[in-house]
N, C-alpha and C. Protein backbone atom coordinates (compact mmCIF):
# COMPACT_ATOMS: atom_id res chain seq x y z
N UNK A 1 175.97 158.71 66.56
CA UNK A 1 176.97 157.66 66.72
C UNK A 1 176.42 156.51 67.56
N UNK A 2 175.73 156.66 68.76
CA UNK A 2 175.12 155.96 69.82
C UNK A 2 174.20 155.18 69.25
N UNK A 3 173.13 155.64 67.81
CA UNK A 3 172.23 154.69 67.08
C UNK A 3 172.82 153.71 66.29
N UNK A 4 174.08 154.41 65.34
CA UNK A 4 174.49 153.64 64.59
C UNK A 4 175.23 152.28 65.27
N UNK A 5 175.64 152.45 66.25
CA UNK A 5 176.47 152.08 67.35
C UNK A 5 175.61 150.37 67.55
N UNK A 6 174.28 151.10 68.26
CA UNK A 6 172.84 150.43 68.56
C UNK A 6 172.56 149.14 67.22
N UNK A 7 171.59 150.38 66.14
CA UNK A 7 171.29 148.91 64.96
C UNK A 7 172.59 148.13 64.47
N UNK A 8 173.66 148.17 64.67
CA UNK A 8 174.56 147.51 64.30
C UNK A 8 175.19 146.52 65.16
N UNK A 9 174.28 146.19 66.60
CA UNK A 9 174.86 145.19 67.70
C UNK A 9 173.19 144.98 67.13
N UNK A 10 172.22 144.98 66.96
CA UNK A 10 170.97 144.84 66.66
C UNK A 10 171.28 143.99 65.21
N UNK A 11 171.68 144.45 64.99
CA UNK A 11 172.11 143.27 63.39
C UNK A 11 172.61 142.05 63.13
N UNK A 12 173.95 142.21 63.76
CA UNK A 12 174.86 141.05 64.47
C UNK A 12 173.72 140.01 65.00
N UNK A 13 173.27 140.15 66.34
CA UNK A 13 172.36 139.37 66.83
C UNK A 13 171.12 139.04 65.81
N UNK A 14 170.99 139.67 64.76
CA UNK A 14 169.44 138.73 64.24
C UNK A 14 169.95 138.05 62.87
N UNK A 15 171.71 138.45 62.63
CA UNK A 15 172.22 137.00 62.00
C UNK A 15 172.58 136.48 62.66
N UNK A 16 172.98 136.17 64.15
CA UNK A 16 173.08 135.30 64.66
C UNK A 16 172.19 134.45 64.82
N UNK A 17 170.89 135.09 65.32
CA UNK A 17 169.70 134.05 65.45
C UNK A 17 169.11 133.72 64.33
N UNK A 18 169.72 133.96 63.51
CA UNK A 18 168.95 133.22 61.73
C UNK A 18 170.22 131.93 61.31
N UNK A 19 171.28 131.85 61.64
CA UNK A 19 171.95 131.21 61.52
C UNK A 19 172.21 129.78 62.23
N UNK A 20 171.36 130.07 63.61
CA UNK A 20 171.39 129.06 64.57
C UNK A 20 170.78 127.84 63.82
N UNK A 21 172.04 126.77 63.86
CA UNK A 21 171.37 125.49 63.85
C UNK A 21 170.10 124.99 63.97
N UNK A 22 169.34 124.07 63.38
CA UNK A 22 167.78 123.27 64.13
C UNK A 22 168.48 122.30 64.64
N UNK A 23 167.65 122.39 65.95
CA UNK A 23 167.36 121.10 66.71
C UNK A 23 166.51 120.75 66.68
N UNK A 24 165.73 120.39 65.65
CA UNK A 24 164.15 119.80 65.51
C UNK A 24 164.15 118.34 65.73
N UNK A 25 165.03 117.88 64.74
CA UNK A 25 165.02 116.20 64.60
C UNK A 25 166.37 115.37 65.24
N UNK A 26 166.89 116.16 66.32
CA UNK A 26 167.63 115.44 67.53
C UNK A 26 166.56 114.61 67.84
N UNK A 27 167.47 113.14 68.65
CA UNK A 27 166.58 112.22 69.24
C UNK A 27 166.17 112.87 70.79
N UNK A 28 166.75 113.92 71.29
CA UNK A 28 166.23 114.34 72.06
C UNK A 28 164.44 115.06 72.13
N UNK A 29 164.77 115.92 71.28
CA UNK A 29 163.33 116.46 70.67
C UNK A 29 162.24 115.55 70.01
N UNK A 30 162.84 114.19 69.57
CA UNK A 30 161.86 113.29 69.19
C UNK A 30 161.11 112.54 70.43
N UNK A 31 161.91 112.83 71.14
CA UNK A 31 161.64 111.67 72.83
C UNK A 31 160.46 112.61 73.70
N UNK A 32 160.81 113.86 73.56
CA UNK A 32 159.77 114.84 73.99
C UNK A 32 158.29 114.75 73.13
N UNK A 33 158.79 114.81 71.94
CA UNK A 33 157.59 114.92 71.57
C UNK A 33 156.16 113.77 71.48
N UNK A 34 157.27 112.49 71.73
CA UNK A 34 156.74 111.17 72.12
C UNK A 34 155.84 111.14 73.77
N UNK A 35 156.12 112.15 74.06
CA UNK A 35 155.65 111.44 75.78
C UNK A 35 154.14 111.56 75.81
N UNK A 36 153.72 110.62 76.67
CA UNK A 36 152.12 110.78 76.56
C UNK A 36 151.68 111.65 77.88
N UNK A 37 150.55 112.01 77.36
CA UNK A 37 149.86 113.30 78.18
C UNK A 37 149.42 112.80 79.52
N UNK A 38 149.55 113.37 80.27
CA UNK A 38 149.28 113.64 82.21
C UNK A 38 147.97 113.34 82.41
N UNK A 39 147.11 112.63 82.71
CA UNK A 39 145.83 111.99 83.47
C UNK A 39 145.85 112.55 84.82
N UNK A 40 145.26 113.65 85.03
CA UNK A 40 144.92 113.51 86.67
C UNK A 40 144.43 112.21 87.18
N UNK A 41 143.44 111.73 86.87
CA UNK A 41 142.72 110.83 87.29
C UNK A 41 142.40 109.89 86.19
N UNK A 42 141.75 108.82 86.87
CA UNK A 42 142.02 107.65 86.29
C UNK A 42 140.63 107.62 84.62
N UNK A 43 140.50 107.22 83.90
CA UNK A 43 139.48 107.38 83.45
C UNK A 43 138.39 106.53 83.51
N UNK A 44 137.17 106.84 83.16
CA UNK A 44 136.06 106.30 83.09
C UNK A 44 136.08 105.34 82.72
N UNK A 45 135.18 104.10 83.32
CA UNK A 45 135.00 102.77 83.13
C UNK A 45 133.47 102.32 82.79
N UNK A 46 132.94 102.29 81.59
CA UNK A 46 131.37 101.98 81.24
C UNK A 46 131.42 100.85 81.71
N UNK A 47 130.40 100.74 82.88
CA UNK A 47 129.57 99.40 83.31
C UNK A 47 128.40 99.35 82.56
N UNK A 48 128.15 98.05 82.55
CA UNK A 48 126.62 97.34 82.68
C UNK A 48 125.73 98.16 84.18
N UNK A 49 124.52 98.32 83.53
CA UNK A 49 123.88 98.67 84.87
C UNK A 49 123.91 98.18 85.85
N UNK A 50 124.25 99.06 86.79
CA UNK A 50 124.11 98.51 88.59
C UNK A 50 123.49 99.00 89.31
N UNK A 51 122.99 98.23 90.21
CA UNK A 51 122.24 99.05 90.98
C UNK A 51 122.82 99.34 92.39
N UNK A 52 122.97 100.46 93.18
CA UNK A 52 123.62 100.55 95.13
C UNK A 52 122.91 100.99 95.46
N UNK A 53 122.76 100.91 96.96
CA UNK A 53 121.92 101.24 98.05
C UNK A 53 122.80 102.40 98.67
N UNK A 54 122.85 104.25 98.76
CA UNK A 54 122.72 104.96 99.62
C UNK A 54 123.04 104.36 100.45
N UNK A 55 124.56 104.24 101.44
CA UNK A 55 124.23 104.16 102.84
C UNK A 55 124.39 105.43 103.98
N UNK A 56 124.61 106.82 103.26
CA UNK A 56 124.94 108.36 103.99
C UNK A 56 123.67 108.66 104.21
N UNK A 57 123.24 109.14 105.52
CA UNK A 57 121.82 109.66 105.44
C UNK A 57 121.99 110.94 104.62
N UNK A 58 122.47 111.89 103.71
CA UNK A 58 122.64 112.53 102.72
C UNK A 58 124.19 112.59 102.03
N UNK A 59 123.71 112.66 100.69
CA UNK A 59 125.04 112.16 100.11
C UNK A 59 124.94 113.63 98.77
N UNK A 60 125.91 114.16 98.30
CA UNK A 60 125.78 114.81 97.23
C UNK A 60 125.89 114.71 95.98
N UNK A 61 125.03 114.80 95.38
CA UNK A 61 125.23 114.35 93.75
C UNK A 61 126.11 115.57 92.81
N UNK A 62 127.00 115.49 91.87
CA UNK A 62 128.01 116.32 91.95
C UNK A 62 128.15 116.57 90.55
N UNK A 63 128.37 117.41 89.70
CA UNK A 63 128.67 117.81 88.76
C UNK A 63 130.01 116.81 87.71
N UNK A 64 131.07 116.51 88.91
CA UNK A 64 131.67 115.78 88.28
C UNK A 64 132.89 115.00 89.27
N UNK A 65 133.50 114.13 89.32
CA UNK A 65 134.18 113.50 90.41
C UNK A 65 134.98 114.38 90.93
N UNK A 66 135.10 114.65 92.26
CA UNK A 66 136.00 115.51 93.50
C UNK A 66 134.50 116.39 93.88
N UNK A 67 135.50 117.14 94.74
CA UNK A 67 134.46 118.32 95.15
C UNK A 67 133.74 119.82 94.29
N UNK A 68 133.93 118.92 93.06
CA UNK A 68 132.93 120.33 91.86
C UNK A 68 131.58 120.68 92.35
N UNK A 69 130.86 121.28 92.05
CA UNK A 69 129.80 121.67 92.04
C UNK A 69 128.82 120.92 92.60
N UNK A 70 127.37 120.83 93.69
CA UNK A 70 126.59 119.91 93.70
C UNK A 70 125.11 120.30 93.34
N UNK A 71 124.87 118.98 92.51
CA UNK A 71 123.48 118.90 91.38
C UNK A 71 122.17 118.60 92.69
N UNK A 72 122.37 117.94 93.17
CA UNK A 72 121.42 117.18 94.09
C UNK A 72 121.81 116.53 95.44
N UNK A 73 120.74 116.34 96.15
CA UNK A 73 121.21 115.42 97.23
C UNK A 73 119.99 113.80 97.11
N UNK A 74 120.68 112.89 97.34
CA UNK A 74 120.38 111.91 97.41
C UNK A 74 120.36 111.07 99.19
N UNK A 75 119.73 110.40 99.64
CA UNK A 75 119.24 110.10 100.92
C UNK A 75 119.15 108.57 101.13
N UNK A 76 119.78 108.11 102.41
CA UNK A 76 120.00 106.69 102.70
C UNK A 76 118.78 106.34 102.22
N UNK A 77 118.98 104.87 102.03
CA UNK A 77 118.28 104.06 101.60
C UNK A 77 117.74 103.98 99.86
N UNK A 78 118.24 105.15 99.06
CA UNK A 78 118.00 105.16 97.79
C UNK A 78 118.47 104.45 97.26
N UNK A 79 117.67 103.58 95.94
CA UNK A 79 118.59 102.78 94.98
C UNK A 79 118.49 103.57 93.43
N UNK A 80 120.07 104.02 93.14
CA UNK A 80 120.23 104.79 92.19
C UNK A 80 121.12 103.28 91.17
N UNK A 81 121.11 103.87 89.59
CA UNK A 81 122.17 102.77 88.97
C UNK A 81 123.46 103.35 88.78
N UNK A 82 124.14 102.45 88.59
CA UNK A 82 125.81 102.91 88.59
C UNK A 82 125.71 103.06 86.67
N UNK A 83 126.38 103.75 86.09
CA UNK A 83 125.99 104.35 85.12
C UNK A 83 127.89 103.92 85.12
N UNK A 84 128.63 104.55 85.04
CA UNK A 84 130.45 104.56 85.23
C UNK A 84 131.09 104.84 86.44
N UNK A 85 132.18 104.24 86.27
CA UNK A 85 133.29 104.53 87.37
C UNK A 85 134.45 105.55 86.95
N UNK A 86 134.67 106.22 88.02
CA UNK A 86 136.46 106.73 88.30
C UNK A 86 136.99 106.96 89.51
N UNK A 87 137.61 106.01 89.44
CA UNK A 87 138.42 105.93 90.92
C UNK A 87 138.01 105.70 91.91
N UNK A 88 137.66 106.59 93.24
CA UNK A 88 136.61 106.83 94.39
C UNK A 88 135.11 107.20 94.04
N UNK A 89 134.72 107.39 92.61
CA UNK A 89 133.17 107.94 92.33
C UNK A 89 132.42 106.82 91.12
N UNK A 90 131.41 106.62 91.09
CA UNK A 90 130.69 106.41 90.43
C UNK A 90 129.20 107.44 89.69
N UNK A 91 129.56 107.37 88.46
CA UNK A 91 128.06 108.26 87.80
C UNK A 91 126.93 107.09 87.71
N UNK A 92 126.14 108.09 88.62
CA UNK A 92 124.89 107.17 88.76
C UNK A 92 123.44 108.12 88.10
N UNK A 93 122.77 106.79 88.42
CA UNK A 93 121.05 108.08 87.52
C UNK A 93 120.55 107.50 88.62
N UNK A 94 119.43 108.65 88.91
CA UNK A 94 118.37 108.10 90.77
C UNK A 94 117.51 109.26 90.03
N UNK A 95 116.35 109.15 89.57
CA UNK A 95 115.27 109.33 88.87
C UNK A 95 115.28 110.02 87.95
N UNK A 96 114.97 111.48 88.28
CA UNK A 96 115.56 112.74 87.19
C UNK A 96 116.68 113.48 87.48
N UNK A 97 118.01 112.55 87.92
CA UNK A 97 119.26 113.12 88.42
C UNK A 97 120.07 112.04 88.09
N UNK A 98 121.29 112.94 86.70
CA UNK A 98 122.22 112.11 87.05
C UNK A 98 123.71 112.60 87.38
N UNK A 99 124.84 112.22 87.99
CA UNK A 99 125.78 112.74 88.39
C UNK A 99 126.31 112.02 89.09
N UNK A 100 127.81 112.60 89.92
CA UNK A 100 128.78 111.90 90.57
C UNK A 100 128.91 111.53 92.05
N UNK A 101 128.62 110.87 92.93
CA UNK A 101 128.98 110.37 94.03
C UNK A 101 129.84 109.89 94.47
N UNK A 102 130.34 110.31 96.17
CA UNK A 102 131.59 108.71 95.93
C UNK A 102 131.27 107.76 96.54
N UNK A 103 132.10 106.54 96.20
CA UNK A 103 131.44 105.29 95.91
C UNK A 103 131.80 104.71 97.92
N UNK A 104 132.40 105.30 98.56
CA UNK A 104 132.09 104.65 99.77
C UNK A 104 130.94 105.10 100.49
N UNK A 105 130.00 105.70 99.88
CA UNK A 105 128.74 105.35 100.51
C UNK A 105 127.59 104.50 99.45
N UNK A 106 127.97 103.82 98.87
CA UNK A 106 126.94 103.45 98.30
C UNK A 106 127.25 102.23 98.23
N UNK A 107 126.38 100.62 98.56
CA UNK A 107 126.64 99.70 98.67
C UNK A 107 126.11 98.95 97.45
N UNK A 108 127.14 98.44 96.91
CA UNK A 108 126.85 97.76 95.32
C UNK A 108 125.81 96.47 95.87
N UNK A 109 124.70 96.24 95.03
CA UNK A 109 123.61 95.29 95.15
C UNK A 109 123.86 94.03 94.37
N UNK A 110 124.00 93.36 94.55
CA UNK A 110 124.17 91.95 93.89
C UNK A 110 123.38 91.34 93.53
């Protein structure tokens, strides 16, 4: 009695949920599906080559802008080129290294 009892509130409910209305093409659901995607950060900006002067007596060259991973160290007085920007960093090349720094130590050359 207790099963029959069971698949038969088990039934009810999966015509209920076959019966449910769509809300697919409400203007609500259209407005969602419109929104544009979340940028942590700002994106990349291709420069023309530049060249800065190192001003950290060591600076870290970085896998990718923030505190990711570090590729190299680079040393006052180096002139590396600015390769792109994002935000606080620039991708630069300084001989057989290229990667991310941030840009308040490095003084753009004019």
């Amino acid at each position: 009695m207790r099963k029959i009892f069971l698949m038969f509130i088990l039934l009810a409910l999966a015509c209920t949920l076959t019966n449910a209305p769509a809300a697919i093409n409400t203007p609500t659901a259209q407005a969602v599906k419109s929104r544009p995607i979340f940028s942590p950060s700002p994106p990349a900006t291709q420069l023309t080559a530049t060249a800065c002067t190192i001003t950290a007596e060591s600076l870290n060259v970085r896998s990718s802008p923030g505190t990711t991973s570090v590729l190299a160290w680079i040393y006052k007085g180096e002139i590396v080129t600015i390769l792109e920007t994002s935000g606080e960093w620039f991708y630069i090349q300084a001989e057989n290294v290229t990667g991310w720094i941030n840009k308040n130590y490095c003084e753009v050359n004019q």
